[in-house]
Protein backbone atom coordinates (compact mmCIF):
# COMPACT_ATOMS: atom_id res chain seq x y z
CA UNK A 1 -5.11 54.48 -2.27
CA UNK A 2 -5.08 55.41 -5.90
CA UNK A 3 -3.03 58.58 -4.60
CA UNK A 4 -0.29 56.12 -2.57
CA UNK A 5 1.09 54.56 -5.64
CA UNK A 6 1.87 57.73 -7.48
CA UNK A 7 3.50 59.15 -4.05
CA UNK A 8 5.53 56.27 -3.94
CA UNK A 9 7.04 56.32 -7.44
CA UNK A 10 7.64 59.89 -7.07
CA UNK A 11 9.23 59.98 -3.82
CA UNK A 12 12.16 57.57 -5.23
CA UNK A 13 13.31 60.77 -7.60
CA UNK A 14 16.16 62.15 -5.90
CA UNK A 15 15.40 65.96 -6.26
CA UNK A 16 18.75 68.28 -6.90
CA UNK A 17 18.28 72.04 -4.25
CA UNK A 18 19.34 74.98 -6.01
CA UNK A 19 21.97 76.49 -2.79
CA UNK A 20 20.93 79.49 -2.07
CA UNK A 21 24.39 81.05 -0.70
CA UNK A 22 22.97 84.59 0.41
CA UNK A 23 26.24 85.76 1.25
CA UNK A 24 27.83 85.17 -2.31
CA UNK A 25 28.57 87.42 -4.40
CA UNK A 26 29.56 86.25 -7.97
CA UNK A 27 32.91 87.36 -9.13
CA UNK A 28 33.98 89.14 -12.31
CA UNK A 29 30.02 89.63 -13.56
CA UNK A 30 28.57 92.85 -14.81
CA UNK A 31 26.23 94.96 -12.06
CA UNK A 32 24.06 97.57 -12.25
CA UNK A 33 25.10 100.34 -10.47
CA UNK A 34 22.94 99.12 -7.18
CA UNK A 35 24.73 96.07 -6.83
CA UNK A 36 22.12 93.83 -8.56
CA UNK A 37 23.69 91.43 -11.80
CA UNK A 38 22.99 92.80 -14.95
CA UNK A 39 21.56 90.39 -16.82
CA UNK A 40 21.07 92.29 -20.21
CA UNK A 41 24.88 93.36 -20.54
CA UNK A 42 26.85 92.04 -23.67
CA UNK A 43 27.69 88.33 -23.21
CA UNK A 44 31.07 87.63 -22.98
CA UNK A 45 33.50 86.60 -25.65
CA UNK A 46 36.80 84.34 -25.30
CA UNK A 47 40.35 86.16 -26.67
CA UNK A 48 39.56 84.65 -29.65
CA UNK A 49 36.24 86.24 -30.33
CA UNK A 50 33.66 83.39 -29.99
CA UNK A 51 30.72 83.62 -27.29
CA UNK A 52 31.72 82.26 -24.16
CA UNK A 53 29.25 80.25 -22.31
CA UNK A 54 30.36 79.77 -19.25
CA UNK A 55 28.53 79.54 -15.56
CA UNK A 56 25.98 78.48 -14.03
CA UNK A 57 22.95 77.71 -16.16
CA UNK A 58 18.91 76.93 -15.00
CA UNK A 59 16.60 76.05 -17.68
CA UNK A 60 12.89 77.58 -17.37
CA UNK A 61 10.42 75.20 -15.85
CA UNK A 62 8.04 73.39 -18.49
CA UNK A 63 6.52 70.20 -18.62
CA UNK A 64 9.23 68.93 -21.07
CA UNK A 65 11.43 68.21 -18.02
CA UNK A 66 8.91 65.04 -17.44
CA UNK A 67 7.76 64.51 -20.36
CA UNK A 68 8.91 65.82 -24.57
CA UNK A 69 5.63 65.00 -25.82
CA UNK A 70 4.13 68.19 -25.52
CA UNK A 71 2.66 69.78 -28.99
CA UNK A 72 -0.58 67.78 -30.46
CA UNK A 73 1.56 67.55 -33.55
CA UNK A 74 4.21 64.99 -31.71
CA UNK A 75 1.47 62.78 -30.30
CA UNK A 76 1.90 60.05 -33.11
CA UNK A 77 5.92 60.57 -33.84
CA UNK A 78 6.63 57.21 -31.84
CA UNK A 79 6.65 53.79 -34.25
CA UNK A 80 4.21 51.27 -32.96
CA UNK A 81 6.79 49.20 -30.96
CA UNK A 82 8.45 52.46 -28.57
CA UNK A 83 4.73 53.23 -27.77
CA UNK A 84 4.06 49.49 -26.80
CA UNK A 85 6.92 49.73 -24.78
CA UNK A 86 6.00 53.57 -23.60
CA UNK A 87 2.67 52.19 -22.10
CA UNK A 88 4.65 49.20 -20.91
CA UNK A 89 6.15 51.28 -18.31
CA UNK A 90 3.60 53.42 -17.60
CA UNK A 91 1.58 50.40 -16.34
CA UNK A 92 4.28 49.38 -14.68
CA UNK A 93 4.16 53.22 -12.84
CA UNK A 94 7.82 53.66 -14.70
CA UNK A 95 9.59 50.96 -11.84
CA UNK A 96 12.46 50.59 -13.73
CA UNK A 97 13.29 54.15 -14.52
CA UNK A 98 16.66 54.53 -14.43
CA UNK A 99 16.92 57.51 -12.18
CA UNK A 100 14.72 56.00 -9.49
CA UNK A 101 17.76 52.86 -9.50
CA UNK A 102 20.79 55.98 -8.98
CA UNK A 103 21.27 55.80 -12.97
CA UNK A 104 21.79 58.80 -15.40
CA UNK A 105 18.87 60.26 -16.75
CA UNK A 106 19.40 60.41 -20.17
CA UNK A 107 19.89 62.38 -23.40
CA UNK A 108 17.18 64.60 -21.85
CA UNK A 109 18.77 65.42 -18.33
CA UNK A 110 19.99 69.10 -19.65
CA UNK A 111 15.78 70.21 -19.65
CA UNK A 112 15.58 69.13 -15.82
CA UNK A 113 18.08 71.45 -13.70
CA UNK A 114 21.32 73.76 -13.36
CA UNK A 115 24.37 72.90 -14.89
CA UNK A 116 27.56 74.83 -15.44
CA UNK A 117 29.71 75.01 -18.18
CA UNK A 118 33.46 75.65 -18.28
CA UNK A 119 34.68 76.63 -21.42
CA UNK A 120 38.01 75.85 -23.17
CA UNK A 121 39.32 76.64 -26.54
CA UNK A 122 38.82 72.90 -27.28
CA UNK A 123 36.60 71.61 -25.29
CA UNK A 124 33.59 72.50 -23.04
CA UNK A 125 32.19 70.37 -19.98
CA UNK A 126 28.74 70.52 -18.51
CA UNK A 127 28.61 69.56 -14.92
CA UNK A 128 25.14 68.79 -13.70
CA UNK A 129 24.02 69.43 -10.29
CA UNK A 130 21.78 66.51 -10.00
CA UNK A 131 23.40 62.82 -10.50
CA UNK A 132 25.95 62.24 -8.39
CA UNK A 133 28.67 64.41 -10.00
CA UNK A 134 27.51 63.46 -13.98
CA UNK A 135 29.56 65.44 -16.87
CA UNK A 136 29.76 65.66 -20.32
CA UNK A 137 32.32 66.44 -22.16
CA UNK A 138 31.95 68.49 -25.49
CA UNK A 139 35.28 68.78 -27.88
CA UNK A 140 35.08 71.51 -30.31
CA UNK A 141 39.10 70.47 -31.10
CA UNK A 142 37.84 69.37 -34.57
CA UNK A 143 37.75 65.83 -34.06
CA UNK A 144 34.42 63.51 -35.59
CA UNK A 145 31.80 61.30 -33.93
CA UNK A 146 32.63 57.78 -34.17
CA UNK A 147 31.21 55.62 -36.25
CA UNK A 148 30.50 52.32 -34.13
CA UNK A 149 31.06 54.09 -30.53
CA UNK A 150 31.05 51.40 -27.44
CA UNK A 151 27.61 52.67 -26.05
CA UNK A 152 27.25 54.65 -23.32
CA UNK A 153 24.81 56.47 -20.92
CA UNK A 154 25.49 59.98 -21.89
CA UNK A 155 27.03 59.47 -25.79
CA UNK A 156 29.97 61.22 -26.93
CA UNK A 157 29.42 64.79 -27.93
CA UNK A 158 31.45 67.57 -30.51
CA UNK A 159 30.68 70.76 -31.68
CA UNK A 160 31.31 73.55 -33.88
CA UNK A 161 30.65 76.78 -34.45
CA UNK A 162 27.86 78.32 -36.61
CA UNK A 163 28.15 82.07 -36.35
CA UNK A 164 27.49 82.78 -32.56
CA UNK A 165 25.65 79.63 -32.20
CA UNK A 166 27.45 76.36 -30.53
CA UNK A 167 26.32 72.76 -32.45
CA UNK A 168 26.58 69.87 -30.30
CA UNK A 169 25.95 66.52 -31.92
CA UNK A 170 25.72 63.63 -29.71
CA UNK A 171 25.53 59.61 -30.62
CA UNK A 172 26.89 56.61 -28.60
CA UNK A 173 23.93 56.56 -26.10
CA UNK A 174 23.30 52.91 -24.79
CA UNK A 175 19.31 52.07 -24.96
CA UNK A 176 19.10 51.42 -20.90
CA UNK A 177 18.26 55.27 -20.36
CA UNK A 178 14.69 56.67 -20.93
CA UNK A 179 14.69 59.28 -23.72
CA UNK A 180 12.49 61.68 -21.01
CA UNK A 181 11.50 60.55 -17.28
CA UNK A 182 7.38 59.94 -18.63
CA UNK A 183 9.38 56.72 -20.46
CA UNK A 184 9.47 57.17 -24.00
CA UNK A 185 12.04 54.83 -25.29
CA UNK A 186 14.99 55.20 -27.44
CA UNK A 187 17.43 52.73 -29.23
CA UNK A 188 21.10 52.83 -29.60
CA UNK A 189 20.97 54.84 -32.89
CA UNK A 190 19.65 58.09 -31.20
CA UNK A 191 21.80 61.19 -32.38
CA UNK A 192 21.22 64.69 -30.45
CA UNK A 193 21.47 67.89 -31.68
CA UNK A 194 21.82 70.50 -29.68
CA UNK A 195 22.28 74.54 -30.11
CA UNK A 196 23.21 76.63 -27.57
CA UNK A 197 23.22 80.74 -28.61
CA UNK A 198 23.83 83.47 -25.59
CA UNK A 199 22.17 86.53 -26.21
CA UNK A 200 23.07 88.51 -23.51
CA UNK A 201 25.39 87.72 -19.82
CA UNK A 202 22.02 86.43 -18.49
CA UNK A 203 20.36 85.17 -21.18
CA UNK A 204 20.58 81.57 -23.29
CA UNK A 205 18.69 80.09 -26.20
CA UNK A 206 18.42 76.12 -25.78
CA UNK A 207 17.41 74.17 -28.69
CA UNK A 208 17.39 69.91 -28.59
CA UNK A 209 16.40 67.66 -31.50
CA UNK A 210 16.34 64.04 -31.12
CA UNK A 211 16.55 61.80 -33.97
CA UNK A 212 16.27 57.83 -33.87
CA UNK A 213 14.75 56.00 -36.60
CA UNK A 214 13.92 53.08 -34.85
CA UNK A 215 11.79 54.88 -32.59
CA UNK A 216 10.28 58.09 -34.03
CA UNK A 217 8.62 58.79 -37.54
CA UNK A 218 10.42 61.93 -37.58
CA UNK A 219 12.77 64.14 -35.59
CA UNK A 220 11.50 65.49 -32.48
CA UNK A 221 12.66 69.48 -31.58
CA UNK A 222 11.65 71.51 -28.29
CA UNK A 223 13.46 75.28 -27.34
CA UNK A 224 13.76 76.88 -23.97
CA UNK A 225 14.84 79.68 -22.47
CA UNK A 226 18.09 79.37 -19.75
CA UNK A 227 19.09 82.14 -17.86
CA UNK A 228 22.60 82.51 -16.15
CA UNK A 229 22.23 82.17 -12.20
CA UNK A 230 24.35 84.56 -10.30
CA UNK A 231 24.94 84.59 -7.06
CA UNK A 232 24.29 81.06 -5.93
CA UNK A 233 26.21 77.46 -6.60
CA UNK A 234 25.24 73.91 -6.87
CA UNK A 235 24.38 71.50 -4.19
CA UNK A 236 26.13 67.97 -4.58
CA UNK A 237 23.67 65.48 -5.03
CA UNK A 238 24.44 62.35 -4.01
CA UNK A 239 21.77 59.11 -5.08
CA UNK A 240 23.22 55.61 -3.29
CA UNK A 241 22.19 52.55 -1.45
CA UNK A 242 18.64 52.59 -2.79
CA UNK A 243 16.82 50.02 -1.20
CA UNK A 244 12.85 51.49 -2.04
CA UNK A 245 12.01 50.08 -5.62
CA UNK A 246 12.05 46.45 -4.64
CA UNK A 247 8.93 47.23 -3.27
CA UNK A 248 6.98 48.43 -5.85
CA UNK A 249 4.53 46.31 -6.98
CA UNK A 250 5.32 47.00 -10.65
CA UNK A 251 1.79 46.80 -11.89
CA UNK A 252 -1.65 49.38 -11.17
CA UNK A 253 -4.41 48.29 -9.75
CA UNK A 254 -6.44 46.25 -11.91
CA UNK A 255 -7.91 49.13 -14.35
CA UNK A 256 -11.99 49.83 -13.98
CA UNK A 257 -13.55 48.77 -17.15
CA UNK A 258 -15.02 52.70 -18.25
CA UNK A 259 -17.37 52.98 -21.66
CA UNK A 260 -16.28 55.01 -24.34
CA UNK A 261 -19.19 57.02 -23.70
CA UNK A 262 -17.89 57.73 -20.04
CA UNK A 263 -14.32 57.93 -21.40
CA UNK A 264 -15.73 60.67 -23.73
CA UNK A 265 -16.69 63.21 -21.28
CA UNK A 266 -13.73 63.99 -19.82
CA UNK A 267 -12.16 64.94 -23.49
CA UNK A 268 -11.72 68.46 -23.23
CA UNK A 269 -9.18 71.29 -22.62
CA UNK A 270 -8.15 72.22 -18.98
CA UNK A 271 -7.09 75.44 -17.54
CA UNK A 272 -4.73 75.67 -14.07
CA UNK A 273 -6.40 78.01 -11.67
CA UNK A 274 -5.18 76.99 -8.37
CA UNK A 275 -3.40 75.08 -5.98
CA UNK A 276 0.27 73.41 -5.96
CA UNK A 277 2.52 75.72 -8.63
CA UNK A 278 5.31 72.85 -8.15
CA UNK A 279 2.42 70.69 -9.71
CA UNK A 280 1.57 73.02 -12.58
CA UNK A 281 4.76 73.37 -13.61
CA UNK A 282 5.95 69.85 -13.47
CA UNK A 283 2.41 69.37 -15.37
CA UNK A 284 2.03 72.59 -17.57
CA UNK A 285 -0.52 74.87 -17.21
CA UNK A 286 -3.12 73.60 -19.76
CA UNK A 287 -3.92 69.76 -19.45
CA UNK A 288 -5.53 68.57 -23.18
CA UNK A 289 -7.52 65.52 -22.33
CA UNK A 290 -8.40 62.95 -25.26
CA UNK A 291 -9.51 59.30 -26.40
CA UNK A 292 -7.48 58.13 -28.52
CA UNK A 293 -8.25 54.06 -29.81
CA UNK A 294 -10.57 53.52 -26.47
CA UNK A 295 -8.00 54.68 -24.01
CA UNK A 296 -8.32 57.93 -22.17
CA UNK A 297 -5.46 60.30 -22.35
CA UNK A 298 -4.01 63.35 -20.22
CA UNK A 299 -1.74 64.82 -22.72
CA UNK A 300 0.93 62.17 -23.85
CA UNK A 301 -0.12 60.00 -20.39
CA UNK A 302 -2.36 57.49 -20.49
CA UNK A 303 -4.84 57.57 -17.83
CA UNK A 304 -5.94 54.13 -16.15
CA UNK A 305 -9.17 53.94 -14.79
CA UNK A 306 -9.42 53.03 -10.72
CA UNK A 307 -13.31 54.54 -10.43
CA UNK A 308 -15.80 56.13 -12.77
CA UNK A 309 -14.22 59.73 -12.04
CA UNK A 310 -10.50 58.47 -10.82
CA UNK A 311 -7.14 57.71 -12.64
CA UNK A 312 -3.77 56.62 -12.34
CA UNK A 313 -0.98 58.27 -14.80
CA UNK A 314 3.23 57.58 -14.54
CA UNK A 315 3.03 61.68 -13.80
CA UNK A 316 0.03 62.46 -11.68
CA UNK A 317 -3.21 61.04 -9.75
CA UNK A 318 -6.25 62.72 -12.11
CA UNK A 319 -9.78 63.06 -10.35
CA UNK A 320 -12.29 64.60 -12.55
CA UNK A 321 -15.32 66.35 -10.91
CA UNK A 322 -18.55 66.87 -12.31
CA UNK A 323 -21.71 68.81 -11.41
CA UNK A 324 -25.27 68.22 -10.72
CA UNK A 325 -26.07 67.89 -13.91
CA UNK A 326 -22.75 65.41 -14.52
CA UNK A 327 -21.48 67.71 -16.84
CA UNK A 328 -17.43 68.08 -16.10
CA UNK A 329 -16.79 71.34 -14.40
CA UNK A 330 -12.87 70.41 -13.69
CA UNK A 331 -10.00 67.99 -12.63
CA UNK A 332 -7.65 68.05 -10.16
CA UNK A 333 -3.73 66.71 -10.35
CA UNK A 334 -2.59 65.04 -7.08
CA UNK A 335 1.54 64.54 -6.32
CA UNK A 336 3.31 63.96 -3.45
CA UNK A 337 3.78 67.86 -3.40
CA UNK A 338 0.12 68.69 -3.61
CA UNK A 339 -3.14 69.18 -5.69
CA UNK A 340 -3.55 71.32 -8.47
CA UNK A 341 -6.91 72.39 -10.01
CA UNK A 342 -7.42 72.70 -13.73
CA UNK A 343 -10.60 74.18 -14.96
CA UNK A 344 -12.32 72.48 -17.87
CA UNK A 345 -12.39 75.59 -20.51
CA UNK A 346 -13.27 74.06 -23.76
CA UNK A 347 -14.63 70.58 -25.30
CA UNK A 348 -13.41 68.34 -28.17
CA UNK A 349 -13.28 69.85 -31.63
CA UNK A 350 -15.82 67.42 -33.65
């Protein structure tokens, strides 16, 4: 059963497809002399010599699309009040996150699929594929951020120019969306920072800092690589009359009471060697798992006990597995899409 409630939650996500248009050729990109889109050409430039970003845009796959807490040094940068409220919703198995109730997902939504920009000489949009037909719209016309902007579920956004590099700053965000889908909280005076550099036709550099004191110690930063995606368009995406989250019970199962000496075995780096790839990348590849004030994590996730070996998280089912000797040899991550099997490759440093 343990396995039923995370299956549930998940399968409320409305999930964008990439279309894969076979017969579509891109116009008006460079091509290798076979046909194929060359990637590594110059990128492009507008008449009036800045970098022109325009297309269609996939971010790389990490575990940042879930959930920003990913470096060990970030694992405390929440005050005491957004991490009561962070493992609010995780008992609650994240019911009331907004993109399971057909709402925006938040200052974070640019990490989690394509999106294309179109590119003027004072102002940019970004249309994202997932979200019912959600846009932002970035003016580089020279105008300011607001001071007291009426809040809203996407901000307001400018930019400038810095060399080849676009700045995007972004404040106005209402405090109803989840700063990433795991639900870490924000508050109305988030501001996002965002840099966007093309280094070649198929080739992006993505940086994101977020920056709220009411909710973190410090700012938090993550990079990624896009790539341009030729060849191919965007699926609408379309999330309405959602009926399934009035039946969520809101609440896990009433958590096994576990030692801390049981707790403590488990703590230990994990490897992926096998099984569901859509799971180890949603998940990352290497699972750190810690106790941290008696509770047992998997990375950022708390983990809530249903059995000795068995455990409940906002991202995954966990099942550790142990051998003859109980020692830990692995643990397995269960989602609606599969199981994937992390090897246990190191211990706790002491």
């Amino acid at each position: 059963m343990y396995k039923i409630a995370i299956a549930a939650a998940l399968s409320l996500v409305p999930l964008p497809v990439c279309a894969q248009w076979i017969d579509f050729r891109t116009p008006g990109i460079p091509r290798t002399a076979g046909g194929k889109p060359d990637l590594i050409a110059p990128a492009p430039r507008t008449p009036d010599g800045k970098p022109d970003l325009s297309g269609l845009w996939r971010p790389e796959s990490t575990p940042y699309r879930f959930d920003l807490i990913q470096d060990p040094k970030d694992e405390d940068i929440f005050r005491p009040a957004a991490e009561l409220l962070f493992m609010k919703r995780v008992a609650d198995f994240r019911r009331d996150d907004p993109v399971t109730h057909c709402l925006p997902g938040g200052p974070s939504e640019i990490l989690a699929g394509m999106y294309r920009i179109i590119q003027s000489p004072t102002m940019l949009a970004l249309l994202y594929e997932g979200g019912s037909g959600r846009y932002r719209q970035i003016f580089t016309d020279g105008r300011k951020l607001a001071n007291d902007p009426n809040p809203s579920w996407l901000g307001y956004s400018v930019g400038h120019w810095q060399g080849d590099t676009l700045v995007v700053e972004t404040s106005g965000f209402n405090d109803r969306s989840w700063l990433d889908r795991a639900g870490h909280p924000h508050s109305e005076s988030l501001r996002v920072t965002e840099r966007f550099r093309r280094v070649d036709f198929g080739h992006m550099q993505f940086q994101i800092t977020f920056d709220d004191p009411e909710t973190l110690t410090k700012p938090l930063s993550i990079s990624l690589a896009v790539s341009y995606a030729p060849d191919t368009e965007m699926l609408e995406t379309v999330c309405e009359n959602e009926r399934d989250t009035v039946r969520l019970v809101a609440k896990a199962n009433a958590a096994v009471q576990l030692s801390a000496a049981v707790l403590a075995k488990y703590a230990g780096t994990y490897e992926f060697r096998g099984g569901s790839r859509v799971v180890a990348g949603f998940m990352g590849n290497t699972q750190t798992v810690a106790v941290i004030n008696g509770q047992l994590y998997l990375n950022a996730l708390p983990l809530i006990p249903q059995s000795e070996t068995r455990f409940e998280s906002t991202g995954a089912a966990a099942e550790f597995f142990l051998d003859a000797s109980g020692t830990v040899t692995h643990l397995v991550l269960s989602q609606t899409e599969g199981d994937a099997r992390y090897d246990r490759t190191s211990l706790p440093h002491r």
